[in-house]
Protein backbone atom coordinates (compact mmCIF):
# COMPACT_ATOMS: atom_id res chain seq x y z
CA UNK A 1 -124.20 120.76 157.74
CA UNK A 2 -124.09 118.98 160.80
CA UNK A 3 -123.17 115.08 160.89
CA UNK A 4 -124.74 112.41 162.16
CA UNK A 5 -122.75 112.42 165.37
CA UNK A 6 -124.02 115.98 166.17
CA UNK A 7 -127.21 114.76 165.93
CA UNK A 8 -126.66 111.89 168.51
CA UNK A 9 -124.87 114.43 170.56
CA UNK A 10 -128.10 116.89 170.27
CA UNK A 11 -130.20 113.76 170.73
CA UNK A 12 -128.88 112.73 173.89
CA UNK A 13 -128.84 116.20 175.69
CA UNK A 14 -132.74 116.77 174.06
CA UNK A 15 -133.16 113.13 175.63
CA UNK A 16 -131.99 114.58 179.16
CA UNK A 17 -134.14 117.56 178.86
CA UNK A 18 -137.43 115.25 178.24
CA UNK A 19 -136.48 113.20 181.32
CA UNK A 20 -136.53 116.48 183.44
CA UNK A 21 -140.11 117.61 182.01
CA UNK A 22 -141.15 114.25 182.20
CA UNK A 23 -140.04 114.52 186.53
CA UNK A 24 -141.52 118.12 186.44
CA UNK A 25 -144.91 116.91 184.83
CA UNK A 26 -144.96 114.07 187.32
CA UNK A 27 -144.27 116.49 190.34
CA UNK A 28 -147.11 118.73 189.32
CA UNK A 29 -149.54 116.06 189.08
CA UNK A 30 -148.63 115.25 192.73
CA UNK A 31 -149.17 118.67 193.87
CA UNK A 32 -152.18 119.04 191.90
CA UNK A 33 -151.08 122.38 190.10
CA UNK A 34 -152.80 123.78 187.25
CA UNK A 35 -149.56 124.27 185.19
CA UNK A 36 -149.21 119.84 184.73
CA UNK A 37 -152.14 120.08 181.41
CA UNK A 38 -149.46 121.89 179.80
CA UNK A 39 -146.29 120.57 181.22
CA UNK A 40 -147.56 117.41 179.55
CA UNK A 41 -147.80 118.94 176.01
CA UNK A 42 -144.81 120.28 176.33
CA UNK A 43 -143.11 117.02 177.67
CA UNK A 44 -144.92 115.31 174.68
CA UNK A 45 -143.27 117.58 172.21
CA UNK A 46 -139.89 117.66 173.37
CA UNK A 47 -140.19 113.70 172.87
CA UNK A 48 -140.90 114.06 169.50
CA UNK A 49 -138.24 116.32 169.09
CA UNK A 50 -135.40 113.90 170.65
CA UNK A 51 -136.86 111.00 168.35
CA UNK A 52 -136.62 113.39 165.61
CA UNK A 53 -132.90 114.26 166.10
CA UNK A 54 -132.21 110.65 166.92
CA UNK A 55 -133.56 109.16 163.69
CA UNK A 56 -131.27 112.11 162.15
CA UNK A 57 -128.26 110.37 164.03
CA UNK A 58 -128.58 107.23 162.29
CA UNK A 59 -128.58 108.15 158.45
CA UNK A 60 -125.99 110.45 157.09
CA UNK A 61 -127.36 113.74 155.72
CA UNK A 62 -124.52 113.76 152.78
CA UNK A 63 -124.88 114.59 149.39
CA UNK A 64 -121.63 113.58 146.97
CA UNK A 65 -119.86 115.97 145.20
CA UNK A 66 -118.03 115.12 141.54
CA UNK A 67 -115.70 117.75 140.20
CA UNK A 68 -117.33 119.39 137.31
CA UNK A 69 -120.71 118.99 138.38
CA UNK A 70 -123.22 121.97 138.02
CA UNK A 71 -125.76 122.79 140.25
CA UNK A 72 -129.21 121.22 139.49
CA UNK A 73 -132.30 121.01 140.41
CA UNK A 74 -135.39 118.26 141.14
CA UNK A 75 -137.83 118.85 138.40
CA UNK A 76 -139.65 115.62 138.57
CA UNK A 77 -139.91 112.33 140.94
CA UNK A 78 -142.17 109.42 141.03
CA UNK A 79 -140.51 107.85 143.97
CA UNK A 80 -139.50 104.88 141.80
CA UNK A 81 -137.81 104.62 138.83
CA UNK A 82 -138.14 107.86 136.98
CA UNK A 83 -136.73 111.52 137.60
CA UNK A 84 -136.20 114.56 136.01
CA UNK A 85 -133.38 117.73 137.14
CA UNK A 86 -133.15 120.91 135.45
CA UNK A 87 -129.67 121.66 134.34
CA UNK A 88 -128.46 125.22 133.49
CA UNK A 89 -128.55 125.77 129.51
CA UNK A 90 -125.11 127.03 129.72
CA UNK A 91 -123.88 123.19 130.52
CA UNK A 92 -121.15 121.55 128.47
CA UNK A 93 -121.01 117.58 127.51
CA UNK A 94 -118.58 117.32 130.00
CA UNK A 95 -120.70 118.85 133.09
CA UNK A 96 -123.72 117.35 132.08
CA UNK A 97 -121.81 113.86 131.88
CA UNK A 98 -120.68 114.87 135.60
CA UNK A 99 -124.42 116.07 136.32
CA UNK A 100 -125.80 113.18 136.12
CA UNK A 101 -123.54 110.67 137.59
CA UNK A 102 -123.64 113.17 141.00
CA UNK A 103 -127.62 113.35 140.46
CA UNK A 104 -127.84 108.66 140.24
CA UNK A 105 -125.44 108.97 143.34
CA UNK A 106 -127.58 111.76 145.11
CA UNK A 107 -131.14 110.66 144.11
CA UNK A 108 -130.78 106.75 143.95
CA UNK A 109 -131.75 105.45 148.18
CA UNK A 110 -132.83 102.28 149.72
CA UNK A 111 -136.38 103.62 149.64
CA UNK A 112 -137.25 103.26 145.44
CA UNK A 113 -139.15 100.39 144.72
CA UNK A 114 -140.23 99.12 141.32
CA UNK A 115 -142.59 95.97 140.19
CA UNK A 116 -139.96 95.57 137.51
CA UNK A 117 -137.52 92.34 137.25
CA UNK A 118 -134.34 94.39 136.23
CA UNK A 119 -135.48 97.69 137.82
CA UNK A 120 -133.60 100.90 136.79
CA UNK A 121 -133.93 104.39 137.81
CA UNK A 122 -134.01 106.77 134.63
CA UNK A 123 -132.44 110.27 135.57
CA UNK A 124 -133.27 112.60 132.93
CA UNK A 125 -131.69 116.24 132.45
CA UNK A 126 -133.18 119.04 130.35
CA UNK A 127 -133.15 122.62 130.39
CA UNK A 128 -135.88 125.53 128.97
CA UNK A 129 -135.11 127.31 125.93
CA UNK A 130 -136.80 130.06 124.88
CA UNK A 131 -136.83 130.73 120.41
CA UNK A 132 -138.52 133.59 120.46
CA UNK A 133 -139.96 135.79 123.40
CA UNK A 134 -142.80 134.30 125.07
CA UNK A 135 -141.88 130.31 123.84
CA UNK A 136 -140.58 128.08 126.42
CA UNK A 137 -139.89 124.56 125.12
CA UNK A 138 -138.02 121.64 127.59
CA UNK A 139 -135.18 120.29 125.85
CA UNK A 140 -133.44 117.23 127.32
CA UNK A 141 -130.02 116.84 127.41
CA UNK A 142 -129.42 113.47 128.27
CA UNK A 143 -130.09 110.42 130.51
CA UNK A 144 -128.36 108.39 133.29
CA UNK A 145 -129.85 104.70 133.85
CA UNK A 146 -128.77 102.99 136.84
CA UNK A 147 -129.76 99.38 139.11
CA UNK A 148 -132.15 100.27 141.59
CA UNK A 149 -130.64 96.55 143.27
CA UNK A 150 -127.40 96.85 142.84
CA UNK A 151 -124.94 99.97 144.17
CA UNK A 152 -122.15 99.46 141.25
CA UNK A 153 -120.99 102.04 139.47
CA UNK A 154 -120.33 99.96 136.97
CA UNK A 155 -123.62 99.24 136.35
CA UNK A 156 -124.94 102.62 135.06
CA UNK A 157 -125.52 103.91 131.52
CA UNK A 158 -125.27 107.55 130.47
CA UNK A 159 -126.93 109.09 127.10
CA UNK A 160 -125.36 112.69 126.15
CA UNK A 161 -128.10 113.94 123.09
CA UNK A 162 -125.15 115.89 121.80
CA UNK A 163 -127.19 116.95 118.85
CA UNK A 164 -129.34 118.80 121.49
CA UNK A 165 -126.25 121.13 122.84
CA UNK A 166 -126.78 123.07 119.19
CA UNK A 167 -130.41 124.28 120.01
CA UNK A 168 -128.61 126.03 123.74
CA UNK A 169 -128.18 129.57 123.58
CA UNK A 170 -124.13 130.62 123.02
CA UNK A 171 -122.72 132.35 126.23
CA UNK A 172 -122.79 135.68 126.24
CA UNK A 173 -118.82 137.53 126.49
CA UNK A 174 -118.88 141.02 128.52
């Protein structure tokens, strides 16, 4: 994945390529040439472009990794204080525990906003289990609370439903 400084880098040479539209645009507008319509289109997309990749330069695009994390995925997301991922219903205690402090790290930004005093974002994990052909029922796992304010680790709480882990499927040996 590129970094933030190859996006500068791919910034500033998409910046120098809008500066020579931009002169080629002005030039045909001189000379009166039916090709400047388009030349300014074109000059007016490349600038989006560069102001794309520059705003890409200033945040980074990196995701933390914990060991013994499993793959999840976004189920649900208000865009304040509640979520939802979708764990694998092979998942242990122990990667579910991991889960879910990678998923407050990954999913918790500058951007959530809540009405709420002592705001916290609630990360819940479940999976799909299926009794009997045709069934699906959610079954949640656990939950990860964690200060929308403040960036301590300290300052999270995790819920494991271990009670839950007996209604998972056993792993299948080959």
């Amino acid at each position: 994945m590129p970094s933030p400084t190859d996006f500068l880098q791919y910034a500033q040479w998409s910046g120098i390529i809008t500066i020579l539209f931009a002169i080629l645009t002005l030039l045909t507008f001189i000379l009166k040439l039916d090709l400047r319509f388009r030349l300014v289109g074109t000059t007016g997309f490349i600038l989006v472009l560069t102001a794309g990749l520059f705003s890409l330069s200033l945040t980074p695009l990196t995701h933390t990794v914990i060991p013994g994390a499993v793959k999840y995925s976004l189920i649900y997301d208000n865009g304040s204080t509640q979520t939802v991922i979708g764990v694998p219903d092979q998942i242990t205690p122990s990667e579910l525990d991991a889960t879910l402090r990678q998923a407050a790290i990954n999913l918790s930004s500058a951007g959530r906003s809540s009405l709420i005093r002592e705001a916290k974002l609630t990360i819940r994990a479940r999976t799909i289990v299926h009794p009997r052909p045709g069934l699906s029922i959610p079954l949640y796992l656990g939950q990860i609370k964690r200060s929308l304010t403040s960036r301590d680790e300290n300052n999270t709480s995790i819920e494991i439903y271990k009670d839950k882990f007996d209604k998972l499927p056993k792993a299948k040996i080959i």
